[in-house]
N, C-alpha and C. Protein backbone atom coordinates (compact mmCIF):
# COMPACT_ATOMS: atom_id res chain seq x y z
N UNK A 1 3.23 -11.48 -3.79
CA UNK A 1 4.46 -12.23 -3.97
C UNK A 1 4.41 -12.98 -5.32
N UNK A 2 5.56 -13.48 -5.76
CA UNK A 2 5.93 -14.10 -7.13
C UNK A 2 5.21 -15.49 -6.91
N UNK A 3 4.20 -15.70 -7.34
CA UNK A 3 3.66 -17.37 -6.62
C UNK A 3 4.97 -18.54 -7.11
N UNK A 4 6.22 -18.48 -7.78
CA UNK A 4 7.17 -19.63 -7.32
C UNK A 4 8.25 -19.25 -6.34
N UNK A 5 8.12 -18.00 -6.26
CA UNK A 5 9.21 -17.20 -5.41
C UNK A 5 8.54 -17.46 -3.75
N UNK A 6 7.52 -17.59 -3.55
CA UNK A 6 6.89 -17.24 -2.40
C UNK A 6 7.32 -17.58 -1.24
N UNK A 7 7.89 -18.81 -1.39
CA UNK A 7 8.22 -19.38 0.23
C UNK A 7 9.34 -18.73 0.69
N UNK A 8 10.24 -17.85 -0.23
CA UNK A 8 11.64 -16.86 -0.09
C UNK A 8 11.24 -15.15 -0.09
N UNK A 9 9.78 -15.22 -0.07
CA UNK A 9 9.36 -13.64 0.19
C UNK A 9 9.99 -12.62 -0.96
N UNK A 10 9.75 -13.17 -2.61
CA UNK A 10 9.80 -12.02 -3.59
C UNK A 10 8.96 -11.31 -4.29
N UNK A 11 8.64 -9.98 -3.41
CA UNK A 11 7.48 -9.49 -4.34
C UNK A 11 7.28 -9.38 -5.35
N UNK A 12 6.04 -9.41 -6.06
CA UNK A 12 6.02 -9.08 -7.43
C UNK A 12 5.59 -7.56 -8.19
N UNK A 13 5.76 -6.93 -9.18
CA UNK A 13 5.93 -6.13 -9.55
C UNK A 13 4.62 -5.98 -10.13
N UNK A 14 3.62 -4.82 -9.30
CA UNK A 14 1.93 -5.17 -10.03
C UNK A 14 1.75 -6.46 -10.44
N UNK A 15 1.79 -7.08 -9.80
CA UNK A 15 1.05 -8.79 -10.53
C UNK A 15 1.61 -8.85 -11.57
N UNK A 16 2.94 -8.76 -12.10
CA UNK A 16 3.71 -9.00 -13.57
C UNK A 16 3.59 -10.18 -13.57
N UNK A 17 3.29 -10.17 -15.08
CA UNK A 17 2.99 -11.45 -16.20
C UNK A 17 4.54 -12.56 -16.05
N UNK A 18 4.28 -13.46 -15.28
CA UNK A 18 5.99 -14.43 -15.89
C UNK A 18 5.35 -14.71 -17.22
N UNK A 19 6.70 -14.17 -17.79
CA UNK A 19 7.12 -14.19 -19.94
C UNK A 19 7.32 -15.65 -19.71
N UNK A 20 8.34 -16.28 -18.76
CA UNK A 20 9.65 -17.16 -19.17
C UNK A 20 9.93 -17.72 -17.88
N UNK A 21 10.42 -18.96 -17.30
CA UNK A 21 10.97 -19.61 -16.45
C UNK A 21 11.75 -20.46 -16.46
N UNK A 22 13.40 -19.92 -16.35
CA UNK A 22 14.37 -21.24 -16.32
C UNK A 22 14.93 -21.73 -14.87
N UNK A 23 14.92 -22.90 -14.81
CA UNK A 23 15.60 -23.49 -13.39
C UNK A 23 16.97 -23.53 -13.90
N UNK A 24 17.30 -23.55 -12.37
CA UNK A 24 19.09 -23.31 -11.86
C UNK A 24 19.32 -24.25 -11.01
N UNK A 25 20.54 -24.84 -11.15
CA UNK A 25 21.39 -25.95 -10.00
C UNK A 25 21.06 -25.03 -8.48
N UNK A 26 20.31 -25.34 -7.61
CA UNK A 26 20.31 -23.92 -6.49
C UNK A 26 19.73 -25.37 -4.95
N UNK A 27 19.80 -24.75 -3.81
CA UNK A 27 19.67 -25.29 -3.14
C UNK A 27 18.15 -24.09 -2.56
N UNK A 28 17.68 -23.60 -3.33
CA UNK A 28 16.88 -22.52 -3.09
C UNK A 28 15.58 -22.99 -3.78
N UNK A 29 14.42 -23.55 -3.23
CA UNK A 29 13.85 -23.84 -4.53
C UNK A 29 12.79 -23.30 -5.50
N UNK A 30 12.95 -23.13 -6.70
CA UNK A 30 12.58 -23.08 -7.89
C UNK A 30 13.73 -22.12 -8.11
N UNK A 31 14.94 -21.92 -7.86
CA UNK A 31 15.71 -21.45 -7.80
C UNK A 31 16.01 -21.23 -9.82
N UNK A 32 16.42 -19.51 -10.14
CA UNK A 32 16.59 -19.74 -11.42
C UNK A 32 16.35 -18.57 -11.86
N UNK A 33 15.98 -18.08 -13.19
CA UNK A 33 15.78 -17.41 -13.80
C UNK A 33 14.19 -16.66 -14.19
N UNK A 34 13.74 -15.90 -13.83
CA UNK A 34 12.48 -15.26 -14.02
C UNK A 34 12.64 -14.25 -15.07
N UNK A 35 11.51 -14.15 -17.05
CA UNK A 35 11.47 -13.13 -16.70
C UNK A 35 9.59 -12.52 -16.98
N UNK A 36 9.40 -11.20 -16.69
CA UNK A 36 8.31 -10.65 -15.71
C UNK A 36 8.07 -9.24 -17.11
N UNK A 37 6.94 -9.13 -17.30
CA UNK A 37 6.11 -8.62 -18.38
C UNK A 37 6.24 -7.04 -16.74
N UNK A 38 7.07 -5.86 -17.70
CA UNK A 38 7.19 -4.21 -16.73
C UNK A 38 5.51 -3.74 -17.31
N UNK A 39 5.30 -4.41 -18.12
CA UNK A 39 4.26 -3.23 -19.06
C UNK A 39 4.78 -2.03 -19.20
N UNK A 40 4.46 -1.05 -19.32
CA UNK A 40 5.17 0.14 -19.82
C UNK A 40 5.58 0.96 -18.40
N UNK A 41 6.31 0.61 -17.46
CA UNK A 41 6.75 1.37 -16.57
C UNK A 41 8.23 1.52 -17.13
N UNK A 42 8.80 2.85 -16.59
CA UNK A 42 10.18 2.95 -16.42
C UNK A 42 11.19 1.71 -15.80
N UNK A 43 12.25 1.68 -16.42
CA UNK A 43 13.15 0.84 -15.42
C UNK A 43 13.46 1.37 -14.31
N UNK A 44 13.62 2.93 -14.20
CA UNK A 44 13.81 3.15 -12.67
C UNK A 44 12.81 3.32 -11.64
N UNK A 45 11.48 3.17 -12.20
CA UNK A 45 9.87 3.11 -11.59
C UNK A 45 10.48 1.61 -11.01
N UNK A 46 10.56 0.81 -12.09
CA UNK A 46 10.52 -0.60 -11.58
C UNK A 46 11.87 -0.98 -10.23
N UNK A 47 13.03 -0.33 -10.52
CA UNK A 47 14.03 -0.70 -9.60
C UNK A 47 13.76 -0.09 -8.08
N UNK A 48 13.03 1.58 -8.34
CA UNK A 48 12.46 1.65 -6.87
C UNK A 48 11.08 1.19 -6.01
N UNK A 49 10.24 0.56 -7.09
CA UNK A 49 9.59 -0.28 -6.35
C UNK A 49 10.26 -1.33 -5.37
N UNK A 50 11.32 -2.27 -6.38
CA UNK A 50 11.69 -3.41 -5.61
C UNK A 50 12.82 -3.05 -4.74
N UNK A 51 13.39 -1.78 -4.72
CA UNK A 51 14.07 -1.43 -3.56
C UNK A 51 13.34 -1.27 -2.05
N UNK A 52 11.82 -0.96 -2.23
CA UNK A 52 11.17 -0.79 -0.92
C UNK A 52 10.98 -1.75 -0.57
N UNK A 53 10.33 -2.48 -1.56
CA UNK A 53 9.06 -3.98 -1.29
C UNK A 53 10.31 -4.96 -0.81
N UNK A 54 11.67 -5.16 -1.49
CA UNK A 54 12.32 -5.90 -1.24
C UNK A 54 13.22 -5.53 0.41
N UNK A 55 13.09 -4.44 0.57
CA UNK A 55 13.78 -4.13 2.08
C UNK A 55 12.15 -4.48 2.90
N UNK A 56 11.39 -4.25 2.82
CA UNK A 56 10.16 -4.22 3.66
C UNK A 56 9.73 -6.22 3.19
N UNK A 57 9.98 -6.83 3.10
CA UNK A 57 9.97 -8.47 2.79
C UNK A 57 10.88 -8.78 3.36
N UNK A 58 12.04 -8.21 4.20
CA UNK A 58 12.86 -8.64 5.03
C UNK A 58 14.43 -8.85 4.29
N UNK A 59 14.58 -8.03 2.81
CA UNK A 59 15.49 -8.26 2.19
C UNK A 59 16.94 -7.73 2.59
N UNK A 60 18.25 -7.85 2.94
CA UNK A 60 18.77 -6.63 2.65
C UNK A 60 19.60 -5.66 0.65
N UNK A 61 19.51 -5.12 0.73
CA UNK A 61 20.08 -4.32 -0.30
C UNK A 61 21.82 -4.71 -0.62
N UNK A 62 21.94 -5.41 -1.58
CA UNK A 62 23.49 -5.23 -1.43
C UNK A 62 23.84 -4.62 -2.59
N UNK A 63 23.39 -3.74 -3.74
CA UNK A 63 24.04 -2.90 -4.32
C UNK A 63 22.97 -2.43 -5.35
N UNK A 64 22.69 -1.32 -5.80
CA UNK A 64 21.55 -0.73 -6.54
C UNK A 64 22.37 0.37 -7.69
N UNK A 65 22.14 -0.13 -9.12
CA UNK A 65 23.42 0.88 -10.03
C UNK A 65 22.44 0.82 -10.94
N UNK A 66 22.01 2.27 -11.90
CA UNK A 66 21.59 2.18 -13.28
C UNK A 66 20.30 1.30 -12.82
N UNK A 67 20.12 0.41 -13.73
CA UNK A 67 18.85 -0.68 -13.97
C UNK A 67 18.95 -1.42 -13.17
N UNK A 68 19.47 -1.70 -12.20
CA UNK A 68 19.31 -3.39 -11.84
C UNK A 68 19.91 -2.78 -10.18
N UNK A 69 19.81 -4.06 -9.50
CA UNK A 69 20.12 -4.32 -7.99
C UNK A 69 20.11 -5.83 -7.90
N UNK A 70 21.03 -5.61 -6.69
CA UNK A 70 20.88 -6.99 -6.05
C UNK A 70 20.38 -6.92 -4.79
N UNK A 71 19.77 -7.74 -4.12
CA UNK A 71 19.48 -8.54 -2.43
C UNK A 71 19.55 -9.31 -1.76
N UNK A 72 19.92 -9.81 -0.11
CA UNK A 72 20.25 -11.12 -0.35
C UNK A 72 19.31 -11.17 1.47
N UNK A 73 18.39 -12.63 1.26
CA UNK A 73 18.35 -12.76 2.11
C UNK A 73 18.66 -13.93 2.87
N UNK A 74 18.80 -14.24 4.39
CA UNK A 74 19.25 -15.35 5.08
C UNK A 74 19.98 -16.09 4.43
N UNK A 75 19.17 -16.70 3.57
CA UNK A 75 19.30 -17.97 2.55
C UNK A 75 19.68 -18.10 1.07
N UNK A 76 19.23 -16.64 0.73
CA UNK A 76 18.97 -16.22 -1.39
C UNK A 76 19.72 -14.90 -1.41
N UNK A 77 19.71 -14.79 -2.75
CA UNK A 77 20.42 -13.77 -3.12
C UNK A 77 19.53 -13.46 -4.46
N UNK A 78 19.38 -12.49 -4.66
CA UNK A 78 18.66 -12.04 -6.31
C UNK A 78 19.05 -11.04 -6.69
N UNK A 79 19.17 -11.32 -8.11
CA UNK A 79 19.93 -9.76 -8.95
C UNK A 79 18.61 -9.54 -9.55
N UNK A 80 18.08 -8.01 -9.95
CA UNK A 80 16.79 -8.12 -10.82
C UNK A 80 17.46 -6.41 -11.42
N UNK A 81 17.15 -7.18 -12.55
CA UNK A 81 17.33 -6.31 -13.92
C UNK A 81 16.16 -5.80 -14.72
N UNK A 82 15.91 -4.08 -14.81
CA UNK A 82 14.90 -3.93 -15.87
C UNK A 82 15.45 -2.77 -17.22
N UNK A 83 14.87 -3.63 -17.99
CA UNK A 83 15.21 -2.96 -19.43
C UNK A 83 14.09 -2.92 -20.54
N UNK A 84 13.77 -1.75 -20.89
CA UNK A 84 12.86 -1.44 -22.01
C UNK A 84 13.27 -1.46 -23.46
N UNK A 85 12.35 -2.06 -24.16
CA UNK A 85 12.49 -3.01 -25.37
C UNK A 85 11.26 -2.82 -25.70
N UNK A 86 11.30 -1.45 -27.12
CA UNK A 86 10.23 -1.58 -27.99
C UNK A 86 8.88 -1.09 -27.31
N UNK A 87 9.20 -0.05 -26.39
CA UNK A 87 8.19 0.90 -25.32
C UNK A 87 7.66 -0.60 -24.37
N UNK A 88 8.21 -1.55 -24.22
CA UNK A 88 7.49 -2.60 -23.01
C UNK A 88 8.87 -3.33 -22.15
N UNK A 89 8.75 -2.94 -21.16
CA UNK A 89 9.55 -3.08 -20.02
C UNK A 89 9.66 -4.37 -19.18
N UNK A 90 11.07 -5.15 -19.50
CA UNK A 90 10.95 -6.69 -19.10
C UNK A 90 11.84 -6.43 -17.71
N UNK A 91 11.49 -7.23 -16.97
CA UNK A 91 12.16 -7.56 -15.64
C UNK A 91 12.84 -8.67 -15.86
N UNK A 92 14.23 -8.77 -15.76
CA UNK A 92 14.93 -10.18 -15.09
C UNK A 92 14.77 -10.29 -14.41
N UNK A 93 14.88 -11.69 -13.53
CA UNK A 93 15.17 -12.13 -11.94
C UNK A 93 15.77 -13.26 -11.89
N UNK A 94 17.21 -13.20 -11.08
CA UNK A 94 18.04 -14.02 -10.89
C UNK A 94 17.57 -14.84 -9.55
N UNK A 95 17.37 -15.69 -9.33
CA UNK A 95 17.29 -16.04 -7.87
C UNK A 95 18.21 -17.18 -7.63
N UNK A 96 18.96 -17.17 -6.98
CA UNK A 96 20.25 -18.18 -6.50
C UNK A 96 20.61 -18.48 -4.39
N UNK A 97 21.07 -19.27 -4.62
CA UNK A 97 21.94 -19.42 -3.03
C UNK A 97 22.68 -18.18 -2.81
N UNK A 98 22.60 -17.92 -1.25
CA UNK A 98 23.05 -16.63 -1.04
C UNK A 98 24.96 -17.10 -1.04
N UNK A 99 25.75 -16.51 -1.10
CA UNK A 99 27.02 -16.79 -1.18
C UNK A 99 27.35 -16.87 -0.12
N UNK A 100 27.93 -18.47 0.45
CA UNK A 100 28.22 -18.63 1.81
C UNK A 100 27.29 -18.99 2.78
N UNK A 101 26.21 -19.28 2.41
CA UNK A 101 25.39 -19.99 3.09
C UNK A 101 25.26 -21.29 2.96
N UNK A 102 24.98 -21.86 3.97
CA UNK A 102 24.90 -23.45 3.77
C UNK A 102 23.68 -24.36 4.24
């Protein structure tokens, strides 16, 4: 798991390097912006990893296009984006309040 993500069950991607960490207004906490060193994997290596790991962590799937997906669970919601830059592959991660939860 992401050791700030952990108590919301987000795996991490081979033990990826956090580049970067911004906080977000969120009722989720450390709620915010991640981003995560791909090393040289594909973006679509990386999006079907976190399509499994993130359904098998209790996630559900709410939409998977090109590079990126979203998930939302109970409580959170996360968009995670990967894009290669210069043969090295960065992961976004959005992590926010799920919409409509309270």
């Amino acid at each position: 798991m992401i050791e700030i993500w952990e108590e919301v069950g987000v795996p991490s991607f081979r033990n990826g390097e956090a580049l970067d960490f911004e906080a977000h207004a969120s009722r989720i906490e450390n709620g915010g912006t991640l981003l995560l060193d791909g090393d040289s994997d594909s973006a679509d290596e990386i999006i079907g990893f976190y399509r499994g790991a993130m359904e098998a962590a209790g996630w559900a799937i709410t939409r998977v296009g090109g590079h990126e997906m979203t998930a939302e669970s109970d409580v959170a919601s996360i968009q995670i984006v990967a894009n290669v830059y210069d043969e090295q592959t960065l992961i976004m991660m959005i992590l926010t309040d799920r919409p409509g939860s309270s």
